[in-house]
Protein backbone atom coordinates (compact mmCIF):
# COMPACT_ATOMS: atom_id res chain seq x y z
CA UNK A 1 16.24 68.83 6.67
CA UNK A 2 15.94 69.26 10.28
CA UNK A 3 15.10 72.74 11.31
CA UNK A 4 13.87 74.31 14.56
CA UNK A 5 11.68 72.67 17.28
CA UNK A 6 12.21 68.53 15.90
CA UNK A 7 13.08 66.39 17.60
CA UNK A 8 15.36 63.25 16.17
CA UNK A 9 15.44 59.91 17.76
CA UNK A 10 18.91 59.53 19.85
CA UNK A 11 19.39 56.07 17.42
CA UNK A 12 19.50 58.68 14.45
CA UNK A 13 21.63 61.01 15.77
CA UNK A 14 24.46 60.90 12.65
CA UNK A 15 21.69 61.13 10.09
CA UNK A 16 20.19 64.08 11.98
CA UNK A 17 23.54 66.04 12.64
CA UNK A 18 24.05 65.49 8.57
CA UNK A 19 20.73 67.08 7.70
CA UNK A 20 21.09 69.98 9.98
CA UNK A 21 20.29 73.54 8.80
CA UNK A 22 23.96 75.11 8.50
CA UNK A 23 23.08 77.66 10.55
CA UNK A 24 22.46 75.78 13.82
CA UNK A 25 26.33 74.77 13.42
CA UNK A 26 26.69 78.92 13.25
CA UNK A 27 25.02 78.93 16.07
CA UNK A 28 26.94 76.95 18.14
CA UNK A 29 30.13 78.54 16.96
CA UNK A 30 28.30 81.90 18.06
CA UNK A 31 27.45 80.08 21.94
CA UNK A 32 31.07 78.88 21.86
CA UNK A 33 32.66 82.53 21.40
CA UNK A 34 30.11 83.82 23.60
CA UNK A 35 30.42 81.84 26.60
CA UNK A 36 32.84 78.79 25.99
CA UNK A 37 30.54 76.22 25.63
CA UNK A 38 30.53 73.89 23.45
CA UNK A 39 28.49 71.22 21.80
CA UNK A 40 30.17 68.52 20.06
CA UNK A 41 28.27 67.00 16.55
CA UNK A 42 26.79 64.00 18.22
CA UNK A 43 24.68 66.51 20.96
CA UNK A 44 24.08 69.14 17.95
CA UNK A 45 20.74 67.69 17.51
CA UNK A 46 19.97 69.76 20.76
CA UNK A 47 20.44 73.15 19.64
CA UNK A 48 17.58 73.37 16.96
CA UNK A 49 15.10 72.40 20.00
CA UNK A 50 16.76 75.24 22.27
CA UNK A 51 16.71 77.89 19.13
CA UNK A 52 12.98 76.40 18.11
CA UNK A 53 11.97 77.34 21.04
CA UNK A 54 13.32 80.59 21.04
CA UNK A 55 12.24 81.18 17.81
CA UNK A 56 8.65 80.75 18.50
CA UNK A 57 8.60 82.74 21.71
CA UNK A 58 9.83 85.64 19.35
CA UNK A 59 7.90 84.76 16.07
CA UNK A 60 11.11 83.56 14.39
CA UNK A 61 10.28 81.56 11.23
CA UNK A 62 13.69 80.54 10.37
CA UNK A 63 17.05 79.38 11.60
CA UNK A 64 18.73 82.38 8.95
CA UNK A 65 16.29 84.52 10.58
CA UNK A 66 17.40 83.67 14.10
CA UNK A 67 20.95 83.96 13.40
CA UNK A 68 20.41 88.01 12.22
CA UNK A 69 18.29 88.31 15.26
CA UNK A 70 21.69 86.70 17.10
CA UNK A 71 24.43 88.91 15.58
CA UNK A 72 22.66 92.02 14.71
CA UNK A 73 22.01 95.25 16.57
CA UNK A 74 20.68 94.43 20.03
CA UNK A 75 21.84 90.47 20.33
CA UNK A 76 23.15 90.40 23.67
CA UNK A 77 19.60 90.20 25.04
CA UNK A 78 18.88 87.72 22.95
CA UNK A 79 22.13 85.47 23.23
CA UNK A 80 22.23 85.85 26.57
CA UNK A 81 18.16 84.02 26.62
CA UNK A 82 19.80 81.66 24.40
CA UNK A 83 22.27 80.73 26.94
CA UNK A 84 19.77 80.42 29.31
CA UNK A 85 17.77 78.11 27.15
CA UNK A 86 20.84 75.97 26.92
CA UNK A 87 22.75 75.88 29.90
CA UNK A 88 21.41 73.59 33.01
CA UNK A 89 20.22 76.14 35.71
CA UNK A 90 19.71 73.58 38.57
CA UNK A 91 22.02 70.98 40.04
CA UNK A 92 21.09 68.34 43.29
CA UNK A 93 25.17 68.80 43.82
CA UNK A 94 25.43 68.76 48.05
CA UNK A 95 21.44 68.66 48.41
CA UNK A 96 21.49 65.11 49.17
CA UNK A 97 21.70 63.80 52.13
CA UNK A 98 23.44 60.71 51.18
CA UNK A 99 26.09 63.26 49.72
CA UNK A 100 26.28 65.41 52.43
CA UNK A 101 27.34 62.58 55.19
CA UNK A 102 29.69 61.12 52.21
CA UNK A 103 31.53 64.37 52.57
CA UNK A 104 31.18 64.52 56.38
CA UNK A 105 33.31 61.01 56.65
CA UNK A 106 36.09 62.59 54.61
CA UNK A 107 37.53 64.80 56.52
């Protein structure tokens, strides 16, 4: 079984999202009320590296574990770091110059 901080092979992906902890599919139901997004089964393999890292910032030992830490008293602090763990905080949108002029010629 797959648990936090493994990393599968992208040619094993069906195999891995089979042998996934439960909880990590918990976990992405929890992300999905939270903030909207949401990770379809073939890109679940990415959440146990997000939580596993997570985890062993806070001395987590096990996806259960995690999951009270994310739904009991206190989680906003801690599913609002998840978030941040899984959500892209940097795009190159407009900060190329091959863009830019693109968008110059339109108008």
């Amino acid at each position: 079984m797959i648990t936090a901080g493994q990393f599968a092979p992208a040619k094993s992906i069906p195999k891995v999202v089979e042998s996934l902890d439960p909880v990590f599919r918990q976990i992405r139901d929890l992300v999905y009320k939270a903030s909207g997004i949401f990770q379809l089964d073939g890109k679940l393999y990415l959440l146990p590296d997000a939580c596993g890292r997570r985890m062993k910032l806070l001395g987590v030992r096990s996806p259960r574990e995690y999951w009270h830490l994310l739904t009991g008293p206190g989680h906003a602090a801690e599913l609002r770091q998840l978030l941040n763990e899984i959500t892209i905080g940097e795009t190159c949108l407009f900060r190329s110059q091959p863009q830019i002029e693109a968008l110059r010629k339109v108008r």
